[in-house]
PDB file of N, CA and C in Angstrom:
ATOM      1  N   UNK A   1     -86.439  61.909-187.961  1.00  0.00           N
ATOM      2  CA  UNK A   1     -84.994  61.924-187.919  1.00  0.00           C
ATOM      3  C   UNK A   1     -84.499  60.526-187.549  1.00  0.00           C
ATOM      4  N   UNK A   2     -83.317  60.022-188.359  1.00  0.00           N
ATOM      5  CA  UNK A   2     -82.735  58.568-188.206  1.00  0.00           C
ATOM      6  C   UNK A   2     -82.319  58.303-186.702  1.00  0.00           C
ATOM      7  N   UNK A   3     -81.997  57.993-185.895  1.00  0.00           N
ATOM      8  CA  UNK A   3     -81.213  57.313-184.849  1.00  0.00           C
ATOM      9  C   UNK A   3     -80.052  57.020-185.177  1.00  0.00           C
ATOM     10  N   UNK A   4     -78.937  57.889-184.901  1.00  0.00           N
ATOM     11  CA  UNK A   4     -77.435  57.697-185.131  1.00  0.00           C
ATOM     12  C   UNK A   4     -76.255  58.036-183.610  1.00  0.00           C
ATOM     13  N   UNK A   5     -75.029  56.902-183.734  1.00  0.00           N
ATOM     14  CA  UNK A   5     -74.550  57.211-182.981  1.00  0.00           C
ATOM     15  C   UNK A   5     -73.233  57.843-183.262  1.00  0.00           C
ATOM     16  N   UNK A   6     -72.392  58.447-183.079  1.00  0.00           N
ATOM     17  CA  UNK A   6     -71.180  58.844-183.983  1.00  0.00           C
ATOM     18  C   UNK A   6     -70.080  58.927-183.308  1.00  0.00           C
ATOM     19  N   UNK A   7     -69.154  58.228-182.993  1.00  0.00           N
ATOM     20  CA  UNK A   7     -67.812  57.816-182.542  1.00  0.00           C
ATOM     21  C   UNK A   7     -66.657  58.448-182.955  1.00  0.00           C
ATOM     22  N   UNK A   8     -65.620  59.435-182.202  1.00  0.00           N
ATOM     23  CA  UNK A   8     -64.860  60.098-183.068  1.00  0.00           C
ATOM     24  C   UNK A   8     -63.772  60.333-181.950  1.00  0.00           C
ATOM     25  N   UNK A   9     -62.715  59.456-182.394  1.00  0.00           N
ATOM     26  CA  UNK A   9     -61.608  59.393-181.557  1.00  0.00           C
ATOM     27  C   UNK A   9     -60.484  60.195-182.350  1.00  0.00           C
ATOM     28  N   UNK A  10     -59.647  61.318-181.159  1.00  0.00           N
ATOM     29  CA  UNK A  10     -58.920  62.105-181.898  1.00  0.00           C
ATOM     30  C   UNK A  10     -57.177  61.508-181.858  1.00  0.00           C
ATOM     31  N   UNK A  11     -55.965  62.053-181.899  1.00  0.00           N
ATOM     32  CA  UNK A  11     -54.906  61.791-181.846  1.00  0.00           C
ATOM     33  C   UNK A  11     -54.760  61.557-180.584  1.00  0.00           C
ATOM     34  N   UNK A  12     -54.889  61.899-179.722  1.00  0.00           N
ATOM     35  CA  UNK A  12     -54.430  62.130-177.753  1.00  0.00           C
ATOM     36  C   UNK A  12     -55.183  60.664-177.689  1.00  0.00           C
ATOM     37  N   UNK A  13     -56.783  60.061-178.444  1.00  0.00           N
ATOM     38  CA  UNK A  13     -56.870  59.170-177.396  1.00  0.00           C
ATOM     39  C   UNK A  13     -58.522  59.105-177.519  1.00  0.00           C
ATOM     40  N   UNK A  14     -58.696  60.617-177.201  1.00  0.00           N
ATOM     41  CA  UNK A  14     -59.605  61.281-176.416  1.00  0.00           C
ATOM     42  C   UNK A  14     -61.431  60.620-177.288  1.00  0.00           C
ATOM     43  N   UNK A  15     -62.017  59.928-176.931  1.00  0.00           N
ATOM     44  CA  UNK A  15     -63.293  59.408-177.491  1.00  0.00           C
ATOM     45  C   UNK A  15     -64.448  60.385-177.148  1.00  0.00           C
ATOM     46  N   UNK A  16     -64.933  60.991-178.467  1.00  0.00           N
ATOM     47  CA  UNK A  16     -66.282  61.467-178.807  1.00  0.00           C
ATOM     48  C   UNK A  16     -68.020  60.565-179.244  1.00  0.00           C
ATOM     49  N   UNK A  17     -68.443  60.900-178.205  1.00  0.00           N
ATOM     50  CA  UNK A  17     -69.533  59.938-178.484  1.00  0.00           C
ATOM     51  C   UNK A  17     -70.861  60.774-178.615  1.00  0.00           C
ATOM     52  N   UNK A  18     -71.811  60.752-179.668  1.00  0.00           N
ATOM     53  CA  UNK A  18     -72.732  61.848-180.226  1.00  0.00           C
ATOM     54  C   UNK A  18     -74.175  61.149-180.829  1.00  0.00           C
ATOM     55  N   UNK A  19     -75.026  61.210-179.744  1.00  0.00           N
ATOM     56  CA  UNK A  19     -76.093  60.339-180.001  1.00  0.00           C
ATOM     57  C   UNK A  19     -76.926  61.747-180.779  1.00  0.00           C
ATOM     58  N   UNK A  20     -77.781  60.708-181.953  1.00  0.00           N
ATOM     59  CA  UNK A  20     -78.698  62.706-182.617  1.00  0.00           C
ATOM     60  C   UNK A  20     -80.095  61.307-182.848  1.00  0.00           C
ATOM     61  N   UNK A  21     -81.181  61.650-183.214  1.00  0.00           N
ATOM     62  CA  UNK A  21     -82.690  61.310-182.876  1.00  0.00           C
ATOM     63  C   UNK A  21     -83.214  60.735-182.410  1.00  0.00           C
ATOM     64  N   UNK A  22     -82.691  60.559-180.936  1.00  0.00           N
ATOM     65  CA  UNK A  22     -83.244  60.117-179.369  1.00  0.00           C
ATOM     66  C   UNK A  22     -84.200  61.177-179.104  1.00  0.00           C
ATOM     67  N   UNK A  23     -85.129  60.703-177.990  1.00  0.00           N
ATOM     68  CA  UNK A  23     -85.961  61.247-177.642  1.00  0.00           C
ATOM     69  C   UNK A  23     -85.848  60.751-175.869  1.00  0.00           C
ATOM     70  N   UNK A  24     -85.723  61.776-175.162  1.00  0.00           N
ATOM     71  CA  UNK A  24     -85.719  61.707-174.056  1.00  0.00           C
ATOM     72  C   UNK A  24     -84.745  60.825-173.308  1.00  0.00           C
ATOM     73  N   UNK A  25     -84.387  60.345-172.571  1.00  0.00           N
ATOM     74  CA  UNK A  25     -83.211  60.031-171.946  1.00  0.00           C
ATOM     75  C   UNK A  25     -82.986  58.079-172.635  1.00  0.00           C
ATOM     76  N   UNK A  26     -83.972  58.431-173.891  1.00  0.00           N
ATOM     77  CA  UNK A  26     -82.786  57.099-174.582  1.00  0.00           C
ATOM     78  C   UNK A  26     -81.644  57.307-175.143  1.00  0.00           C
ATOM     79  N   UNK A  27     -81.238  58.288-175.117  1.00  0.00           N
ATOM     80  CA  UNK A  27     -80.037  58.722-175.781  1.00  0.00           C
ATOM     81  C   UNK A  27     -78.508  58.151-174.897  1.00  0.00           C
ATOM     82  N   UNK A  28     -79.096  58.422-173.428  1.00  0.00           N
ATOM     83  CA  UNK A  28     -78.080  57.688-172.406  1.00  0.00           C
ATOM     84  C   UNK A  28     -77.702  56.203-172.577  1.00  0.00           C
ATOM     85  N   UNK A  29     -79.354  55.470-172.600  1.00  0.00           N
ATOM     86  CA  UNK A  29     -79.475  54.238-172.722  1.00  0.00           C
ATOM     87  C   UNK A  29     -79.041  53.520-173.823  1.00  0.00           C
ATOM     88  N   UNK A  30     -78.773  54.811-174.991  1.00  0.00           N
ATOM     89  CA  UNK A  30     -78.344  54.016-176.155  1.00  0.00           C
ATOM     90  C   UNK A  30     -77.195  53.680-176.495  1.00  0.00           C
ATOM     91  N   UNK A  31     -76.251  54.623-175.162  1.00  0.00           N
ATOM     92  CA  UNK A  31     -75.136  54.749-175.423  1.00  0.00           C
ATOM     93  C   UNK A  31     -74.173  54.408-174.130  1.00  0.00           C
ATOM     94  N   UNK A  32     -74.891  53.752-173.330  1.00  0.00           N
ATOM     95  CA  UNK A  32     -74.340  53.408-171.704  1.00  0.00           C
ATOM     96  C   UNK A  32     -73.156  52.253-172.070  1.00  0.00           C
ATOM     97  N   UNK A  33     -73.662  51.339-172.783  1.00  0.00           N
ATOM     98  CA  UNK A  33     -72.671  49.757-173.349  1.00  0.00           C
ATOM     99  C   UNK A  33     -71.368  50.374-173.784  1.00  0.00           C
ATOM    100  N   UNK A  34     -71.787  51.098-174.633  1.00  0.00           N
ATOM    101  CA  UNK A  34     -70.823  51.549-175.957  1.00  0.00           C
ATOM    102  C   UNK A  34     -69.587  52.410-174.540  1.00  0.00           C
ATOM    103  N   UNK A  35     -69.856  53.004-174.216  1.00  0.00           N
ATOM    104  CA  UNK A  35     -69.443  54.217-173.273  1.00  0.00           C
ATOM    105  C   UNK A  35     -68.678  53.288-171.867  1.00  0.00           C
ATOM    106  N   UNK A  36     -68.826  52.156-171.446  1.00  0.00           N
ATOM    107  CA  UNK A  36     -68.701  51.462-170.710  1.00  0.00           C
ATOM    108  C   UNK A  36     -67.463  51.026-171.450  1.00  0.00           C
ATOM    109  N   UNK A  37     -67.898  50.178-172.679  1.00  0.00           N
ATOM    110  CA  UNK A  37     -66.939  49.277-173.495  1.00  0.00           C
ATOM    111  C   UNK A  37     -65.698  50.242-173.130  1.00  0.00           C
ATOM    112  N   UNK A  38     -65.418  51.402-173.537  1.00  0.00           N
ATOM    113  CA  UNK A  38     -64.364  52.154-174.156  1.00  0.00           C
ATOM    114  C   UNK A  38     -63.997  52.713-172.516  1.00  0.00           C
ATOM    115  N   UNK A  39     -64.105  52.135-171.619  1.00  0.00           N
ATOM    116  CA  UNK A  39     -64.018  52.891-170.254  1.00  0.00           C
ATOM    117  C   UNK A  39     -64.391  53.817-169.619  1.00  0.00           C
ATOM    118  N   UNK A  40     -65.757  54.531-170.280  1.00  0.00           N
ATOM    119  CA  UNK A  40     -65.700  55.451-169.659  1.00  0.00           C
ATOM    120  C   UNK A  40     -66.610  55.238-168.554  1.00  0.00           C
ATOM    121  N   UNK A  41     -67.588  56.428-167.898  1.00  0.00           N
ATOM    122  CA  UNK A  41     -68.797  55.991-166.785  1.00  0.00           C
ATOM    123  C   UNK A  41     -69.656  56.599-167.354  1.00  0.00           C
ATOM    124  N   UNK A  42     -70.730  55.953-168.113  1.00  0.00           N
ATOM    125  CA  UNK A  42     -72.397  56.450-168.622  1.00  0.00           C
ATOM    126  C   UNK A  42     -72.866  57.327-168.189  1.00  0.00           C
ATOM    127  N   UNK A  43     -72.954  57.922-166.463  1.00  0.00           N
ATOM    128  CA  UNK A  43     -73.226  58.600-166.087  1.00  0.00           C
ATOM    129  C   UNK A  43     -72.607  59.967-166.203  1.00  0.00           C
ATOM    130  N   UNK A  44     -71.258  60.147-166.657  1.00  0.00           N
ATOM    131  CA  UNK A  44     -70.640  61.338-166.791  1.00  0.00           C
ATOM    132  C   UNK A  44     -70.716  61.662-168.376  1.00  0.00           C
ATOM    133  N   UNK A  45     -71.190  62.753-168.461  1.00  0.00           N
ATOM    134  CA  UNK A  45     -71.557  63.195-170.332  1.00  0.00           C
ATOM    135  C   UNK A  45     -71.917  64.768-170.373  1.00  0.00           C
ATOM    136  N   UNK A  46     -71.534  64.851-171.324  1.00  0.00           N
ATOM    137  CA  UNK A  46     -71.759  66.412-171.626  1.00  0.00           C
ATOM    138  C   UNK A  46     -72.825  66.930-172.338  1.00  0.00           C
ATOM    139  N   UNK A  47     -73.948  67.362-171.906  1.00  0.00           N
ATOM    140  CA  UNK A  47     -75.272  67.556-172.308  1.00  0.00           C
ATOM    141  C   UNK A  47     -75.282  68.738-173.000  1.00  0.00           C
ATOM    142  N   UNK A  48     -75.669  68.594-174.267  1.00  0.00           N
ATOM    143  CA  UNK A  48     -75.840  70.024-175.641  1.00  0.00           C
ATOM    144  C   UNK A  48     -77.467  71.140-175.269  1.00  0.00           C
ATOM    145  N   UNK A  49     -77.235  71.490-175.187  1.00  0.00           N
ATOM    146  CA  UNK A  49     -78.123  72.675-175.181  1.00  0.00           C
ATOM    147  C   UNK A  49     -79.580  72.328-175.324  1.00  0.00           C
ATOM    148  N   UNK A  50     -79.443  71.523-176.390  1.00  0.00           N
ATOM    149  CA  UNK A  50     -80.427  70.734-176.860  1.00  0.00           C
ATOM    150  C   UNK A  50     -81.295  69.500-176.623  1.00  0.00           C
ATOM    151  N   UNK A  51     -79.955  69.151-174.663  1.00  0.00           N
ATOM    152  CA  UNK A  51     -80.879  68.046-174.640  1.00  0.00           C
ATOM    153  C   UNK A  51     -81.956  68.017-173.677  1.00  0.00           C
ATOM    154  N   UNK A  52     -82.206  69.408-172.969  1.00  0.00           N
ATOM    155  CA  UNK A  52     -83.632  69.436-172.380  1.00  0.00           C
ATOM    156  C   UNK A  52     -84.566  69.757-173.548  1.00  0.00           C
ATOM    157  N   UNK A  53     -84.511  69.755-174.214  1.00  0.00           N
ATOM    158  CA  UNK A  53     -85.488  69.370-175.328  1.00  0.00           C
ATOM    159  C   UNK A  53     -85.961  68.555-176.234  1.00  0.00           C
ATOM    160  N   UNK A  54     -85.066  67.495-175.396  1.00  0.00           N
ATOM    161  CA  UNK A  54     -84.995  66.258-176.885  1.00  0.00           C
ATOM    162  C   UNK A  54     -86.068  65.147-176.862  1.00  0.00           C
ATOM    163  N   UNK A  55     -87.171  65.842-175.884  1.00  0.00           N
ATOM    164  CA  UNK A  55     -88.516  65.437-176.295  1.00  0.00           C
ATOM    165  C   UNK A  55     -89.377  65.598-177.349  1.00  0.00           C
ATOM    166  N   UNK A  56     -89.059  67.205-177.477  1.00  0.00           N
ATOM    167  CA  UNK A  56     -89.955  67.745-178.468  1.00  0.00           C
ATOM    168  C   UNK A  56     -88.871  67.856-179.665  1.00  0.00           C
ATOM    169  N   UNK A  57     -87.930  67.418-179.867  1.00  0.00           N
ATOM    170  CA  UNK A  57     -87.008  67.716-180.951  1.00  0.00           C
ATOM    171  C   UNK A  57     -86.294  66.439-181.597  1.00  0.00           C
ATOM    172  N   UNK A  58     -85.884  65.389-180.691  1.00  0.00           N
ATOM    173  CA  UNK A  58     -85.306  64.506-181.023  1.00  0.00           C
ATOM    174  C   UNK A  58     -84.046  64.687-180.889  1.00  0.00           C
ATOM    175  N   UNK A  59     -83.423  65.153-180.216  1.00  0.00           N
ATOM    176  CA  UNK A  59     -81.762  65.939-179.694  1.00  0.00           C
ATOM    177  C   UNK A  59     -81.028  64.917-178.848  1.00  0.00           C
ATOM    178  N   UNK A  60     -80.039  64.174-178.714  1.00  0.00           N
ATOM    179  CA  UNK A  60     -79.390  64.087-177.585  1.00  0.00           C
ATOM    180  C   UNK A  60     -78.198  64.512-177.063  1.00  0.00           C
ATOM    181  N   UNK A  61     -77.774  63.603-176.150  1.00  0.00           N
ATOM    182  CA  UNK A  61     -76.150  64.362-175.796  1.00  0.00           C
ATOM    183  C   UNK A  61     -75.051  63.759-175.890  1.00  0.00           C
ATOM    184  N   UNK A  62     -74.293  64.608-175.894  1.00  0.00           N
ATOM    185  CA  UNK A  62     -72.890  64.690-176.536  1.00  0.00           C
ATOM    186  C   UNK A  62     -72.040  64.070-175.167  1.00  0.00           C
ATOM    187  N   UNK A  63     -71.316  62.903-175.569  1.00  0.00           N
ATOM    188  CA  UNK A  63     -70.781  62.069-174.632  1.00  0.00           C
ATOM    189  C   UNK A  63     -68.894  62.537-174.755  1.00  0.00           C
ATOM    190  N   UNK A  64     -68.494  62.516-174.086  1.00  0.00           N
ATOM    191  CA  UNK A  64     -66.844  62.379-174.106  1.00  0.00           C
ATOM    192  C   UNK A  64     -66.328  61.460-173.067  1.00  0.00           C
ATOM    193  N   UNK A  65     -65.516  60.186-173.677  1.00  0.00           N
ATOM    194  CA  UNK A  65     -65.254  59.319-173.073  1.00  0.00           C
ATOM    195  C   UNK A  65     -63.312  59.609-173.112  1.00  0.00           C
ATOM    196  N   UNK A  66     -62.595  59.720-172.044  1.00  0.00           N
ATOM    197  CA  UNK A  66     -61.445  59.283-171.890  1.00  0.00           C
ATOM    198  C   UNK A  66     -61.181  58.104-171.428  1.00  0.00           C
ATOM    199  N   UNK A  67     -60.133  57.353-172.690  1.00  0.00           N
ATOM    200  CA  UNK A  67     -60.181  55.574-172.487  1.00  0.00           C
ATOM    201  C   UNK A  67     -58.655  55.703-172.162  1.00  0.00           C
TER     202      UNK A  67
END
């Protein structure tokens, strides 16, 4: 699976940030800069179901940044 990050800002503002074929907590790391840039704090993110598994799957998590 590719390594993609996907950025999706709605009308309000509100920034979506969606890391998909990370493996294990690079998914944070891939997305700490990016997530910073736009104001948010790296450490606060909304983890998919999928991402205690994104060892064996390649899953990560689903970020929401308010800028």
């Amino acid at each position: 699976m590719a390594k993609t990050i996907t950025v999706d800002i709605d009308a309000e503002g509100e920034v979506n940030i969606e890391a998909s074929g990370f493996k294990g907590g690079s998914c944070t790391k891939a997305t700490a800069d990016l997530v910073t840039a736009l104001g948010g704090d790296p450490a606060d993110f909304v983890a998919k179901p999928e991402y205690q598994e994104c060892v064996r799957r390649g899953v990560a998590a689903k970020r929401q940044v308010k800028a």
